[in-house]
C-alpha atoms as a PDB file:
ATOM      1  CA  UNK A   1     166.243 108.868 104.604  1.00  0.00           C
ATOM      2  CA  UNK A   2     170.218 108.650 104.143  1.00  0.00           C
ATOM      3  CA  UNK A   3     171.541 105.058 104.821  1.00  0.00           C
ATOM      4  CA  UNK A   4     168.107 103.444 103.632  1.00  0.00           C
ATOM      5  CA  UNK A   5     168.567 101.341 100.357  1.00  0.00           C
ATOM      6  CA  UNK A   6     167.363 102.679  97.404  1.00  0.00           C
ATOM      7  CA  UNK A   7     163.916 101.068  96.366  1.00  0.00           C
ATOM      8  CA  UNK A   8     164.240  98.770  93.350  1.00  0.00           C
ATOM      9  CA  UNK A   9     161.739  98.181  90.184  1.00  0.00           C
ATOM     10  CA  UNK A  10     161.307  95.278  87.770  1.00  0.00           C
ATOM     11  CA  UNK A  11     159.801  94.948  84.365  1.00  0.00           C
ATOM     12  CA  UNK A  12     158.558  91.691  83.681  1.00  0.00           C
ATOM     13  CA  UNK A  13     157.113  89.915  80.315  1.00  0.00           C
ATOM     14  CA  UNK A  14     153.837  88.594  81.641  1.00  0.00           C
ATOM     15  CA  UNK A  15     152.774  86.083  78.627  1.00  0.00           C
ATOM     16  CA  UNK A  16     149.161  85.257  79.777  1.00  0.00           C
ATOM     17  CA  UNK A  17     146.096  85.812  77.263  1.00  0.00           C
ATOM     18  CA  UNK A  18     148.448  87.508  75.308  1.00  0.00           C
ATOM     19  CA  UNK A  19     151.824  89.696  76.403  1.00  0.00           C
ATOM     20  CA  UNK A  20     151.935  92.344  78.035  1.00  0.00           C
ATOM     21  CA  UNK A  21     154.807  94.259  79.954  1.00  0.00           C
ATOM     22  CA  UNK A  22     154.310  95.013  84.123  1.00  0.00           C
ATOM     23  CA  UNK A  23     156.425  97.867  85.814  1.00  0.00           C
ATOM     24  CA  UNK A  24     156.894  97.322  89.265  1.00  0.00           C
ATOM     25  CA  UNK A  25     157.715 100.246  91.214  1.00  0.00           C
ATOM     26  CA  UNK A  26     158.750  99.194  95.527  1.00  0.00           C
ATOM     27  CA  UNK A  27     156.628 101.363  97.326  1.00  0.00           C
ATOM     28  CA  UNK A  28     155.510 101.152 100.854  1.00  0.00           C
ATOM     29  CA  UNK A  29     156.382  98.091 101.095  1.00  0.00           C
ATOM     30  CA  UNK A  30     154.784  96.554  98.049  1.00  0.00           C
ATOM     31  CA  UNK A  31     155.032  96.840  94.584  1.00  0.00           C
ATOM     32  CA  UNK A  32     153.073  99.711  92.423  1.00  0.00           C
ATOM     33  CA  UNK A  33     151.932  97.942  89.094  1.00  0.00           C
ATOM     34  CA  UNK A  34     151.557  99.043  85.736  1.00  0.00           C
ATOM     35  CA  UNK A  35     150.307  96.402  82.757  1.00  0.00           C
ATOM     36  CA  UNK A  36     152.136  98.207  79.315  1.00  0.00           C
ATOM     37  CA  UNK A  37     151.254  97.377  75.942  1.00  0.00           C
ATOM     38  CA  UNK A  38     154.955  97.327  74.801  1.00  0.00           C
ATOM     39  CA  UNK A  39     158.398  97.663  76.557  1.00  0.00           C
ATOM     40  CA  UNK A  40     159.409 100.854  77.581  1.00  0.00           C
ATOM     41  CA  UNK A  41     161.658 102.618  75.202  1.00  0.00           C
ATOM     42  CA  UNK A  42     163.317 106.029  74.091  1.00  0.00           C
ATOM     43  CA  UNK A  43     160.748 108.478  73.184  1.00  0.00           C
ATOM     44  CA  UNK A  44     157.801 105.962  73.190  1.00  0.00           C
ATOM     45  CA  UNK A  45     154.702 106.488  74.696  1.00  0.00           C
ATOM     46  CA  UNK A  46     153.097 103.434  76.320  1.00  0.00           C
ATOM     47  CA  UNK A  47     150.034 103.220  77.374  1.00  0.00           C
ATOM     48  CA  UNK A  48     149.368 101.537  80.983  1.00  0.00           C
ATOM     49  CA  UNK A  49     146.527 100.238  83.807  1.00  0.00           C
ATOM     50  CA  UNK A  50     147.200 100.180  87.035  1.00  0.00           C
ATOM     51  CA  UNK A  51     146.952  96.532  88.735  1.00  0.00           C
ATOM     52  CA  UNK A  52     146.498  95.896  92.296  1.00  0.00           C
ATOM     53  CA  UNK A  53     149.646  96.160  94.133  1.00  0.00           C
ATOM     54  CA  UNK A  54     152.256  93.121  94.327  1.00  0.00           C
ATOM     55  CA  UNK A  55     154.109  90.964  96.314  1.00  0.00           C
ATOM     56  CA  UNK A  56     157.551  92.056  96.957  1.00  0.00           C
ATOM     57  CA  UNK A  57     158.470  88.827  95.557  1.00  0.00           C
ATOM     58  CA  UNK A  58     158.112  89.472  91.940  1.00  0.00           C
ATOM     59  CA  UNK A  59     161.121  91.705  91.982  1.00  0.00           C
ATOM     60  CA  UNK A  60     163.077  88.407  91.184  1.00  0.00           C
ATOM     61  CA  UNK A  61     160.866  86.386  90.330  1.00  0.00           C
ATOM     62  CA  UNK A  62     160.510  84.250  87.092  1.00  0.00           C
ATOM     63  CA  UNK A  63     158.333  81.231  86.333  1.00  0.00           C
ATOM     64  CA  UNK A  64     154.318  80.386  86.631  1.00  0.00           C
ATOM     65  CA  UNK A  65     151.848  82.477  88.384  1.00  0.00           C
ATOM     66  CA  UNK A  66     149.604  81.080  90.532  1.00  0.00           C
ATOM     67  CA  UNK A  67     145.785  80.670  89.538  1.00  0.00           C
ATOM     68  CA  UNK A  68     146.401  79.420  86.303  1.00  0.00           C
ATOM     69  CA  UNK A  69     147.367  83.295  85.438  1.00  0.00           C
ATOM     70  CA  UNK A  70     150.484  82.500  83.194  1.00  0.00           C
ATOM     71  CA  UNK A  71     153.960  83.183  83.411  1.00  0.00           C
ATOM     72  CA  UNK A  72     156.508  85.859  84.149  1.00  0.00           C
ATOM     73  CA  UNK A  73     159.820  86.173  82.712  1.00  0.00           C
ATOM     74  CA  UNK A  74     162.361  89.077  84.404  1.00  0.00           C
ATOM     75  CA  UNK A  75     163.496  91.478  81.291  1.00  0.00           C
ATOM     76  CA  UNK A  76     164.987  94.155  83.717  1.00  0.00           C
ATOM     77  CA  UNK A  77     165.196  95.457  87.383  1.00  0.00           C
ATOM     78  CA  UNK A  78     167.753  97.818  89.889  1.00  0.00           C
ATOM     79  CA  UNK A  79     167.033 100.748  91.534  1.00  0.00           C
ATOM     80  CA  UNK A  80     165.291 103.931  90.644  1.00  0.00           C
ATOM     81  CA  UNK A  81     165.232 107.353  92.174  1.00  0.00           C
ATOM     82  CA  UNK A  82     161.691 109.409  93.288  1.00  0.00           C
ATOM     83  CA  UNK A  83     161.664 112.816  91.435  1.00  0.00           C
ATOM     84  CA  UNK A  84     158.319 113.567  92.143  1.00  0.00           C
ATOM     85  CA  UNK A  85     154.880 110.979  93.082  1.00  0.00           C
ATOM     86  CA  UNK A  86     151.927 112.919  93.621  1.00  0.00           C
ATOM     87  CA  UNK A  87     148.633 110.753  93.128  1.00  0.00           C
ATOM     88  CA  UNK A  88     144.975 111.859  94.257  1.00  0.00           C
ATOM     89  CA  UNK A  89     141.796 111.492  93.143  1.00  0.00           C
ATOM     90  CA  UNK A  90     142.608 113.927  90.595  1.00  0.00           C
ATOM     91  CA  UNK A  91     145.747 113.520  89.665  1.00  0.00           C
ATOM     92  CA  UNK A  92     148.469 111.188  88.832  1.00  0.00           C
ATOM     93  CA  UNK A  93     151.845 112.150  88.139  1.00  0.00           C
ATOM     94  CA  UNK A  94     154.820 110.142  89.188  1.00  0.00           C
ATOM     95  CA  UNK A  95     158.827 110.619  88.078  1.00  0.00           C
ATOM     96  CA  UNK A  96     161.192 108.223  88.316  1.00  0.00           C
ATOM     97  CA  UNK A  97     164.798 107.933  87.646  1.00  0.00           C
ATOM     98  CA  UNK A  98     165.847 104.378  86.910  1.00  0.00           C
ATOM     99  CA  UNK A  99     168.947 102.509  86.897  1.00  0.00           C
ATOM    100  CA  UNK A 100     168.891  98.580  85.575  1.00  0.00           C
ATOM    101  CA  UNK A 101     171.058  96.903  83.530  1.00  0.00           C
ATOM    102  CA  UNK A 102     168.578  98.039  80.068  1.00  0.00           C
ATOM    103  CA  UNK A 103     166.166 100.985  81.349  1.00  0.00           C
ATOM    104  CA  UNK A 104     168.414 103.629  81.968  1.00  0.00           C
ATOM    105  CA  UNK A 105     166.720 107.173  82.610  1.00  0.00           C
ATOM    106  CA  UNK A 106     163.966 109.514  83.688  1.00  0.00           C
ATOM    107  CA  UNK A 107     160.338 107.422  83.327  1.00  0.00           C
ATOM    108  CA  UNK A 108     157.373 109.678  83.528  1.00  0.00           C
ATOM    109  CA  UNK A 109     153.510 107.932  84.392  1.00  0.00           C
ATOM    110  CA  UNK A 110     150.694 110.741  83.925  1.00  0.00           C
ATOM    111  CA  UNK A 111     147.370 109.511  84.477  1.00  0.00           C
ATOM    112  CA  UNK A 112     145.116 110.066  81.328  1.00  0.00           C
ATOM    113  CA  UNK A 113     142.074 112.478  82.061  1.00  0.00           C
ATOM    114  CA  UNK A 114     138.790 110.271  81.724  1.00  0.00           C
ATOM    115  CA  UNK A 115     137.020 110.404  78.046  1.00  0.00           C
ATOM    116  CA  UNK A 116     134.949 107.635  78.656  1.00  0.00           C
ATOM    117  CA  UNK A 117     132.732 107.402  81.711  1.00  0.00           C
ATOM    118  CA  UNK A 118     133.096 103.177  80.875  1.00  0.00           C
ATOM    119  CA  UNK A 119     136.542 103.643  82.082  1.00  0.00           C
ATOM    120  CA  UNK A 120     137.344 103.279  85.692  1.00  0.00           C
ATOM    121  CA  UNK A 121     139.077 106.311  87.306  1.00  0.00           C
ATOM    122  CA  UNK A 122     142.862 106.439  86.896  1.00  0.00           C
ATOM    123  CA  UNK A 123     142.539 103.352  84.270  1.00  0.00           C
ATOM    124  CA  UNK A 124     145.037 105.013  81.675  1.00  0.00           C
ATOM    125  CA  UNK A 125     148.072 105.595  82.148  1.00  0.00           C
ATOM    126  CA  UNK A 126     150.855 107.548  79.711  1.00  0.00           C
ATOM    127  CA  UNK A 127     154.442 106.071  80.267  1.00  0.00           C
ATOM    128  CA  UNK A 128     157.513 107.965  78.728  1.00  0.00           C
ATOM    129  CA  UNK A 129     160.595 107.042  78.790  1.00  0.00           C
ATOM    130  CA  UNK A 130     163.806 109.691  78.297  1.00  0.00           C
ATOM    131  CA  UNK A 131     163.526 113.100  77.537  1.00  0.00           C
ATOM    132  CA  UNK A 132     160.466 113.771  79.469  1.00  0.00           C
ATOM    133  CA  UNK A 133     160.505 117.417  79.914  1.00  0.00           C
END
């Protein structure tokens, strides 16, 4: 709706059994998740889960999670732009234009068709970043 703020997205360095990268996407009044295996970069393809959604909170913050769960540390955020976000049971396709201080661009999430019936539904995850067309 004109006048409403644009929503905002974070990625975040989550160092806990390991590293891993989380895209936060504000949504509905929480925060869409994606765990990456590697910061999103030109002409890269990540691969990503979905995590349950977050706390609004984590657009900002930095520091220890709770439950013994490790630490984040806040490598980007600002606003992004819906070009398209169609998700069913089906399908998974959502477009994004983002504008932080780093990640600059059109980012592209395509859920990955299931190979492997010991994969949950929507598990994978392809994230471009760039020249997505």
């Amino acid at each position: 709706m004109p006048g409403e703020p644009a929503p905002r997205f974070a990625l975040l360095e989550h160092s806990w059994d390991g590293v891993h990268w989380d895209l936060l996407l504000e949504r509905g009044g929480v925060l869409r998740t994606w765990a990456l295996d590697g910061v999103p970069a030109l002409g890269v393809e990540r691969l990503g889960r979905p995590l349950p959604d977050h706390r609004l909170v984590y657009l900002d913050y930095e520091g220890p999670i709770s439950g013994d769960r490790g630490s984040v540390r806040r490598v980007d955020g600002g606003e992004y732009g819906v070009i398209e976000w169609s998700e069913g049971e089906d399908e998974g396709r959502i477009r994004v234009r983002l504008r932080g201080r780093q990640l600059v661009g059109e980012v592209l999430l395509i859920r990955m068709p299931l190979r492997d019936e010991t994969v949950p539904a929507g598990a994978v995850w392809k994230v471009s970043l760039g020249n997505v067309d």
